[in-house]
Every structure is written in C-alpha cells, then in structure tokens.
Protein backbone atom coordinates (compact mmCIF):
# COMPACT_ATOMS: atom_id res chain seq x y z
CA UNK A 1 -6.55 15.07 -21.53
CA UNK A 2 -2.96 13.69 -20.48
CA UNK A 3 -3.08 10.23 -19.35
CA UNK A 4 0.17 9.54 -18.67
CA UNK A 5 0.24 7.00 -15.97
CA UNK A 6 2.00 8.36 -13.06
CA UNK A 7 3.60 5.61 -10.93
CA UNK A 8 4.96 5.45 -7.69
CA UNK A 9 7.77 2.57 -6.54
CA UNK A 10 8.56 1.41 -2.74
CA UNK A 11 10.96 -0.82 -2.61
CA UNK A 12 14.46 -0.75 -4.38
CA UNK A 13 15.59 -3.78 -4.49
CA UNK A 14 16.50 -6.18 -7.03
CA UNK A 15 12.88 -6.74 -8.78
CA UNK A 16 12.64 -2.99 -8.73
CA UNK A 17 14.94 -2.77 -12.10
CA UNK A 18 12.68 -4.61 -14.50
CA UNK A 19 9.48 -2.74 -12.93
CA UNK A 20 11.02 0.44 -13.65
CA UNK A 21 12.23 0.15 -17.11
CA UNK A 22 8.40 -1.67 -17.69
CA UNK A 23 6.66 1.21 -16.68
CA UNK A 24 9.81 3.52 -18.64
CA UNK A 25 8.82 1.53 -21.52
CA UNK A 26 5.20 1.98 -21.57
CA UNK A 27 5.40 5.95 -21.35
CA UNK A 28 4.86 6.09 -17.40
CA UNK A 29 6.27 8.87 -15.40
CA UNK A 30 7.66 7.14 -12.46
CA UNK A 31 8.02 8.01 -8.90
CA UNK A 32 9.92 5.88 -6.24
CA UNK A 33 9.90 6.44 -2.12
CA UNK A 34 13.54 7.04 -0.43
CA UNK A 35 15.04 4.22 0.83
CA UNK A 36 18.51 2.69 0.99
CA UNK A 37 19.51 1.82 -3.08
CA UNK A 38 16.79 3.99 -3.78
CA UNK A 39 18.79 6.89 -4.86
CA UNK A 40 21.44 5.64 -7.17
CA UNK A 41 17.75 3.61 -8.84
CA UNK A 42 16.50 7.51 -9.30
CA UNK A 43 19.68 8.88 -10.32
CA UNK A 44 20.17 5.41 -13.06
CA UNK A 45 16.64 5.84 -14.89
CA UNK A 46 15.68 9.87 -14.22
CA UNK A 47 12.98 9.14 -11.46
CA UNK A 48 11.26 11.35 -9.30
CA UNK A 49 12.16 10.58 -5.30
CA UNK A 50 9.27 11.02 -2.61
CA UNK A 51 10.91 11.29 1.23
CA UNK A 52 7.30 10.15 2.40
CA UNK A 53 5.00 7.26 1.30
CA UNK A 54 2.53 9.86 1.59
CA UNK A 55 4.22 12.09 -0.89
CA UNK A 56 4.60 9.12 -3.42
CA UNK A 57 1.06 7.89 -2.73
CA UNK A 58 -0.30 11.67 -3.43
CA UNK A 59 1.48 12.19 -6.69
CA UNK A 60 0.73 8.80 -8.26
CA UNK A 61 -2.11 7.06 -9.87
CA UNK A 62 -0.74 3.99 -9.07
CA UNK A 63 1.57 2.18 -6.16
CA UNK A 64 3.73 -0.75 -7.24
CA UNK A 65 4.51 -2.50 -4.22
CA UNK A 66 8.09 -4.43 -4.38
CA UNK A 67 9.31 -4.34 -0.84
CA UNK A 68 9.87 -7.21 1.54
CA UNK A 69 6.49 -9.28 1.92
CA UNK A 70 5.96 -7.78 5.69
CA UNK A 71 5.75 -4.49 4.19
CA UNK A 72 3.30 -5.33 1.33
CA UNK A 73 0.02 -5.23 4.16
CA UNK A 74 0.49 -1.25 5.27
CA UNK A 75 1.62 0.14 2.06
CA UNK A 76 -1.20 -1.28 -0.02
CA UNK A 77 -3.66 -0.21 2.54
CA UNK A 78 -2.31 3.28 2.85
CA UNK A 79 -2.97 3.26 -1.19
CA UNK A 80 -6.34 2.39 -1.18
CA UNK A 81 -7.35 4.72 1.36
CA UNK A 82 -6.03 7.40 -1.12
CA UNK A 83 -8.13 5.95 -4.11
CA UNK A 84 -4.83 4.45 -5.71
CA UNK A 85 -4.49 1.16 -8.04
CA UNK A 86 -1.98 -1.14 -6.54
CA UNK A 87 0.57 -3.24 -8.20
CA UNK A 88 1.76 -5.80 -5.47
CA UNK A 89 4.60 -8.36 -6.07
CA UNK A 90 4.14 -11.51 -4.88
CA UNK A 91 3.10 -13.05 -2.51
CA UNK A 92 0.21 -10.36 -1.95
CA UNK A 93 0.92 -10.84 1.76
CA UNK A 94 2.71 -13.18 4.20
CA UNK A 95 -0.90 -15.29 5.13
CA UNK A 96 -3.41 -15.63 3.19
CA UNK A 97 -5.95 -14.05 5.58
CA UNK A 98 -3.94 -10.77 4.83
CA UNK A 99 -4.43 -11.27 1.21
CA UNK A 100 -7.81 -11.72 1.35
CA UNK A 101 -8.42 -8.46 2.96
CA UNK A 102 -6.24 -6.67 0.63
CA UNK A 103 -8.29 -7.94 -2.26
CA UNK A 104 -11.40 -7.14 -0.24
CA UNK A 105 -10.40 -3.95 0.56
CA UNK A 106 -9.51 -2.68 -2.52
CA UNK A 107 -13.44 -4.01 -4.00
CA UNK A 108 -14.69 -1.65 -1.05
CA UNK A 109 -12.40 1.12 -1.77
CA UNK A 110 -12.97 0.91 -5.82
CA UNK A 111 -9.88 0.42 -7.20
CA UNK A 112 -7.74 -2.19 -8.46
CA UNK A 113 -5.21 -4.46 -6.82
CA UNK A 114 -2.62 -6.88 -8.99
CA UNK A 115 -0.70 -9.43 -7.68
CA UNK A 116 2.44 -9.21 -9.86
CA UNK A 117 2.72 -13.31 -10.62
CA UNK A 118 4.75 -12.59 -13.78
CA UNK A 119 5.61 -16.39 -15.11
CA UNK A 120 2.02 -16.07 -15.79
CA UNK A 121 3.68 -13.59 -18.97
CA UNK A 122 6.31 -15.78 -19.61
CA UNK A 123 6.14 -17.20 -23.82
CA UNK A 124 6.76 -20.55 -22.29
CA UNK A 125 4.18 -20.68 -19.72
CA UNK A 126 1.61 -18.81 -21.24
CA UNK A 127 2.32 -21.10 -24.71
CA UNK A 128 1.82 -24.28 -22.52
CA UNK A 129 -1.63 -22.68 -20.88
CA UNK A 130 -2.88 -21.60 -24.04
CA UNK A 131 -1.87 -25.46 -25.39
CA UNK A 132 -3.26 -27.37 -22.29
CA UNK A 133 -6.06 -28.72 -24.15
CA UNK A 134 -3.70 -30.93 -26.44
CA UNK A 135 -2.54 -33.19 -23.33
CA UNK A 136 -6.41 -34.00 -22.70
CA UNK A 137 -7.30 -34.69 -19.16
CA UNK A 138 -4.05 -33.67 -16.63
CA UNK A 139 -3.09 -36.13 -14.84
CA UNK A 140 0.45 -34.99 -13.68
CA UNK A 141 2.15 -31.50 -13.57
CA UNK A 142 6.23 -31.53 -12.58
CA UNK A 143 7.90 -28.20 -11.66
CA UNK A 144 11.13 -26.82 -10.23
CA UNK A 145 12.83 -23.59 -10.03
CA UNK A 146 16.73 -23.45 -8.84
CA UNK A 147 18.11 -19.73 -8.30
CA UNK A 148 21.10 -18.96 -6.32
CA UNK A 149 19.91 -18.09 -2.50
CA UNK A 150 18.97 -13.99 -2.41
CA UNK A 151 21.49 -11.76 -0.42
CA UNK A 152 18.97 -10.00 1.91
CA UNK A 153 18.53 -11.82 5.31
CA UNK A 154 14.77 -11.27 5.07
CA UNK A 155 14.19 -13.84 2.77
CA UNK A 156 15.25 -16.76 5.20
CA UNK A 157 12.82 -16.06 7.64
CA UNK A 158 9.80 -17.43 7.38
CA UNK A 159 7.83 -16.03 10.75
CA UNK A 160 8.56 -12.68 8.53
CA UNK A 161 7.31 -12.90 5.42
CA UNK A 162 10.23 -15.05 3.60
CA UNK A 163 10.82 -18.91 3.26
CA UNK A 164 11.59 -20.84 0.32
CA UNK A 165 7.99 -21.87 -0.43
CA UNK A 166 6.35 -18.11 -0.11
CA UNK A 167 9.63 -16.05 -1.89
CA UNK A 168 10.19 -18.26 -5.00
CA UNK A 169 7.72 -21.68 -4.92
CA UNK A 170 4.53 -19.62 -5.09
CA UNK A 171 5.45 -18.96 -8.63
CA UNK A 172 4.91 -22.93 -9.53
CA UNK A 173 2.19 -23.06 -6.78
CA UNK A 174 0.47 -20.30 -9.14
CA UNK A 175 1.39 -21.96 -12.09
CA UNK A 176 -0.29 -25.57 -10.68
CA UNK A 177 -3.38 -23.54 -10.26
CA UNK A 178 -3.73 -21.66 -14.06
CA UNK A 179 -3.52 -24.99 -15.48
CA UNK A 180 -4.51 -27.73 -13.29
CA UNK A 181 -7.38 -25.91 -11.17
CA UNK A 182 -8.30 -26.41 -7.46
CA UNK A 183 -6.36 -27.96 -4.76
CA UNK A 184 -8.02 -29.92 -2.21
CA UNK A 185 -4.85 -31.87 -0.24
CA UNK A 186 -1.12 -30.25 0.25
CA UNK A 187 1.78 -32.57 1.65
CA UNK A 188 5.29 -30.14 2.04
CA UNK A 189 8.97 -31.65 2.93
CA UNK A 190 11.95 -29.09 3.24
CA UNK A 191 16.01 -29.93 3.51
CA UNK A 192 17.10 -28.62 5.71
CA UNK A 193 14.34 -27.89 7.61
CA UNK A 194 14.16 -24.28 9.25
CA UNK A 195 15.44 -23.42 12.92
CA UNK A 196 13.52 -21.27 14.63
CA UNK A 197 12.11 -19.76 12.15
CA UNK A 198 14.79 -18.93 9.66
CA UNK A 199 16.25 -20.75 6.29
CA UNK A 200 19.62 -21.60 6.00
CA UNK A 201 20.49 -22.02 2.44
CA UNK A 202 21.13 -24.31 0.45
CA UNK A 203 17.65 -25.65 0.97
CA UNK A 204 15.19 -27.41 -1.23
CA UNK A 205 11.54 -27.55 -0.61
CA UNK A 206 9.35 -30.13 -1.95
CA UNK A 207 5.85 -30.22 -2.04
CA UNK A 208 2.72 -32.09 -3.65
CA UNK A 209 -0.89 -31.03 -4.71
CA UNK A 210 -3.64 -33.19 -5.20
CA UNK A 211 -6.06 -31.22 -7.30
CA UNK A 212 -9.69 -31.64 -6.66
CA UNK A 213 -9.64 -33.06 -10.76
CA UNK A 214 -7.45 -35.64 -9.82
CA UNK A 215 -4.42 -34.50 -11.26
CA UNK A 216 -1.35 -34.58 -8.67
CA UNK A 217 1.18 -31.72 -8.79
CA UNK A 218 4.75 -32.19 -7.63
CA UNK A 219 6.63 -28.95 -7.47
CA UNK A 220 10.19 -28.32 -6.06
CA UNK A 221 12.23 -25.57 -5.21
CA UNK A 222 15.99 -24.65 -4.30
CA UNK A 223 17.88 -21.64 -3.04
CA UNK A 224 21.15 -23.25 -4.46
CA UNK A 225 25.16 -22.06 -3.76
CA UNK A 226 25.77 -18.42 -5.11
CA UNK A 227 27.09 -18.33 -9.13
CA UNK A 228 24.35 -20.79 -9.39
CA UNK A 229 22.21 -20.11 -12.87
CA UNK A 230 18.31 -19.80 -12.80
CA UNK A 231 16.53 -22.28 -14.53
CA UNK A 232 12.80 -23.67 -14.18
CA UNK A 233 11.02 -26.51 -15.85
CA UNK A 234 7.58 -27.45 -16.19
CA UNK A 235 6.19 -30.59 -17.18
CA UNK A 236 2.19 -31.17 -17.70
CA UNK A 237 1.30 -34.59 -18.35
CA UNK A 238 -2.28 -36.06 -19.56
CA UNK A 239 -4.13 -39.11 -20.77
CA UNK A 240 -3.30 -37.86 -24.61
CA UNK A 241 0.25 -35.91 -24.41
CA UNK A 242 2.50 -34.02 -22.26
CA UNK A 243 4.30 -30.15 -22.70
CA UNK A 244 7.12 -28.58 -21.30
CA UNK A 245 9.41 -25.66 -20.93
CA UNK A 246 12.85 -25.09 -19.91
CA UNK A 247 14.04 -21.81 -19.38
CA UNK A 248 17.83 -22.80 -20.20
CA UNK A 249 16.53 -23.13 -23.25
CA UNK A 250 14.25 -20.25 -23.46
CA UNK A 251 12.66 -16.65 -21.67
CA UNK A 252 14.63 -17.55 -18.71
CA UNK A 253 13.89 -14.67 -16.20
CA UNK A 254 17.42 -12.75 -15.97
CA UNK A 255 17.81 -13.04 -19.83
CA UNK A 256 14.59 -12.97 -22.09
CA UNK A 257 16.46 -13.30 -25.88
CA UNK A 258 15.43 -10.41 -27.90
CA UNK A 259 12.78 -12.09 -30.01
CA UNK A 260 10.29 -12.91 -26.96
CA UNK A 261 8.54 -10.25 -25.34
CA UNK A 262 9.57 -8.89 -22.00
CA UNK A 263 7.51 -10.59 -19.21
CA UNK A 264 7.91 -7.89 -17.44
CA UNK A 265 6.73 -4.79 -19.42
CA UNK A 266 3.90 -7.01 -20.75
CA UNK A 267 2.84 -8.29 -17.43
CA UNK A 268 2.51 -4.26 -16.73
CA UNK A 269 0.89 -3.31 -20.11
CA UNK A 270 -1.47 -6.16 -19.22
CA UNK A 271 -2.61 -4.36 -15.72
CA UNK A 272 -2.73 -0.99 -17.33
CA UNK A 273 -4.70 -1.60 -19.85
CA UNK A 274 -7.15 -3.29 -16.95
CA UNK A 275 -7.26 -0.30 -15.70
CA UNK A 276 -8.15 1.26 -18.73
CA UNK A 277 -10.67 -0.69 -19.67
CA UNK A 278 -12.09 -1.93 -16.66
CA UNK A 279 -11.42 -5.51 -18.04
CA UNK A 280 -9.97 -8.57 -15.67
CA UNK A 281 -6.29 -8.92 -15.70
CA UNK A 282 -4.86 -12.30 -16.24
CA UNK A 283 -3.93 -12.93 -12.65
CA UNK A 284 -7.17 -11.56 -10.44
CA UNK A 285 -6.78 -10.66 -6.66
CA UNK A 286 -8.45 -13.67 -6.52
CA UNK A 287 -5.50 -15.54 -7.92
CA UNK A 288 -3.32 -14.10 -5.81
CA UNK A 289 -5.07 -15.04 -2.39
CA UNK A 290 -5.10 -18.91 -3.90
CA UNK A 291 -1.79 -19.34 -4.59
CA UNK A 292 -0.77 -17.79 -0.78
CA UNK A 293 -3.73 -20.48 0.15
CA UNK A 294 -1.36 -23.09 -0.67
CA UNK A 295 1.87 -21.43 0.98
CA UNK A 296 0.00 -21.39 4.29
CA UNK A 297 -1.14 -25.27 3.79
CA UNK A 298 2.72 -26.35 2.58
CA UNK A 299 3.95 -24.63 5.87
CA UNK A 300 1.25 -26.00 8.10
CA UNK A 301 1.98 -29.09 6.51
CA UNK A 302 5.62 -28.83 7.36
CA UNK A 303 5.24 -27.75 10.85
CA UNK A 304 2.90 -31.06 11.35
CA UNK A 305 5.12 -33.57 9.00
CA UNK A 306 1.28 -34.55 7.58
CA UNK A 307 -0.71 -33.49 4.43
CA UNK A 308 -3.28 -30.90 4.93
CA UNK A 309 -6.71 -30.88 3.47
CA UNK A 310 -7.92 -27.60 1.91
C-alpha cells in the first residue's frame, strides 16, 4: 500500500517556502490552491496547482493552512467536513472562541488538527524545556522577538486577524505556557498604540503573565525598521539557576546552521508521524486555543489600560 502523504497548501506567502520544502523533504507529494505567488511557488518546487479549495481538499490527505489568520476559520472547516487532517499556522484563529471550535470540530469530525507553533522545534527552545528542571522552581521567564515589520497590510490590522501580539508574540505567549504552565492574570502595553484598528510599525508590544505557580512572565515584541535582523531571546529564571537562548547565536529562524535540525521539516515529521501513530503531537489543539487565550486577554487588556484575570 502507497502511503505517500499527499498534501495540499493554501496560502503562498512567505511561511509557505519552508512548509513546502518540509513536506518535499519528508517524501510528500504536495498540492497548493491558486492564488497570487502561488504559481511561480508551483513552478519553483514541481507542485501540483488546484483552481478550487475543493479540488485541493479532494486530492489531499492533508490541508496545511498558511493564509492570513481570517482565512484560517473556513478553510479548516471545509477540511474537516471532507475527513482531512489539518495543519494550521498560527494563531489557529483570530479569537480564541474560533479556536476552540476548530479543535472541537475536528474531535467530532475524527481527524486531526495542528497548530503549527514551530519554536516549540527549535534546538534552543526545546533544549531549555527539556532542561527546565535544572533552574528548580520558575520564578521569572524574559522573552523578546524583533523582526523587521511584514510587507502585507494584513498584518497591521488587528480587527482582522493581525496585530503585533497575535502575528509574532503568540510564539513567546506559547513558549510562557510549555514551560511555565497556566496563566491566571495578563497586563498588555503597546507603542504606539493602534488607530482604529490598525498597527503602524515600528511598534513594540509589551506584556506580562502572572502564572497561576507564581512565576511572572514578561514577554516583548517589535515589528522593527525594514533590513532589521531577527533575533529572539529567552530567559527562564528559578530559585536554583537560570537558561537561555539567543538566536544570534544559534537556530535563528531565517538561517538554522547546518548542524541543527530544520524546525521546520521536524515540526512536520513530528505531526505526521501523529498521524501515523495516533500518538499526541507536541503542540495539541489544546495548546493552540491557550496560547490565542492569552492574545484575546493582552488585547482586552490593552483596550481597557488594566490587567485582566483569566
């Protein structure tokens, strides 16, 4: 029996790439669904091209979701009605009302649905989770992430599905959760603050968890000036040691060096071989709903100016 995974792409944007040449590498045939940069993405790595979401859904065994957040709702949905396995890039949706019914949905419907956090496959990260025991009890986690600010206007809206804290925080929001557990309070400031409704870059967001084990999480993110390199840091701090990572100084996420594993490809392998086996993935819907828990809190909490209690 062949079981090739067959997998089917909508969206072509810039986190399309290192999907594709993850699924490439791991012996999938892959479709993608027509849509502008969609072609020259088919014509670059010899993929299939589907003029319908219908068509794309039909022909795969599994939908990997990397369009605009707004989109992520209606294309999932069409998947599970189908019977597919979905691969959804974060954030699973734009509240986290929508992300719990995707993740209930896809229970009901029997098949599996990933939110695609991949820092969670990052060496660094996954070295400090897999560590976290040596700093004792947490009592502090520091994190920020500084990328230029993305070209596509969606992105700077946040009544749409973008904003600073949902498009690139969550990852750190995720990351507070793996190793510091359960939120219970959630305090957000952003510079500049939005305008009705959209971002205007530069902008920094800062905001701060209280975890229900005491431990306080401070996590910051910033859309910087174009040419500007990626870099994020983490910092865990307890009562017997503290670890760290800095991607300038290792698998940043534009450049992994050769001898580290690509996030990407094993964040895939990892989902497939779920699949397979019927086995939890290392980020559960369940994970994915939390960490777009705390988007919704850091945005309520900005539109009141006080913390919010989960």
């Amino acid at each position: 029996m062949d079981d090739t995974p067959r997998v089917g792409i909508v969206g072509a944007g810039g986190i399309a790439p290192p999907h594709i040449e993850g699924w490439l590498a791991l012996g999938a045939e892959v479709g993608i669904l027509r849509r502008t940069g969609s072609d020259a993405l088919a014509a670059r790595y010899g993929l299939r091209i589907h003029a319908t979401l219908a068509d794309l859904i039909q022909d795969s065994g599994i939908v990997d979701i990397v369009s605009p957040t707004r989109t992520h709702v209606g294309i999932a949905r069409a998947a599970f009605s189908a019977g597919r396995h979905v691969v959804c890039e974060k954030p699973l949706a734009a509240t986290a009302d929508d992300a719990q019914a995707l993740a209930d949905e896809a229970t009901a419907a029997g098949v599996r649905l990933f939110p695609a956090h991949v820092v969670r496959y990052f060496s660094g990260y996954r070295s400090v989770h897999e560590r976290i025991g040596a700093v004792g009890t947490i009592t502090e986690l520091t994190a920020r992430r500084t990328v230029a600010a993305p070209a596509p206007a969606w992105f700077y809206s946040q009544d749409a599905g973008g904003g600073i804290i949902r498009d690139l925080m969550i990852h750190d929001l995720d990351q507070a959760l793996w190793l510091a557990g359960p939120v219970v309070e959630v305090s957000a400031t952003q510079d500049p603050p939005a305008e009705d409704g959209f971002v205007q870059p530069p902008v920094s967001a800062h905001v701060t968890l209280t975890h229900a084990g005491g431990a306080i999480s401070h996590v910051r993110a910033d859309w910087a000036e174009p040419g500007t390199p990626f870099r994020s840091t983490l910092e865990v701090t307890g009562d017997r040691g503290e670890l760290s990572v800095d991607t300038s100084a290792s698998d940043a996420e534009d450049e992994s060096p050769a001898s580290a594993p690509d996030p990407y490809r094993e964040q895939l392998a990892d989902f497939l071989d779920a699949i397979r086996t019927g086995r939890e993935a290392r980020v559960t819907p369940a994970d994915g709903v939390a960490a777009v828990v705390l988007v919704d809190a850091a945005y309520a909490s900005l539109a009141s100016g006080h913390p919010v209690v989960i």
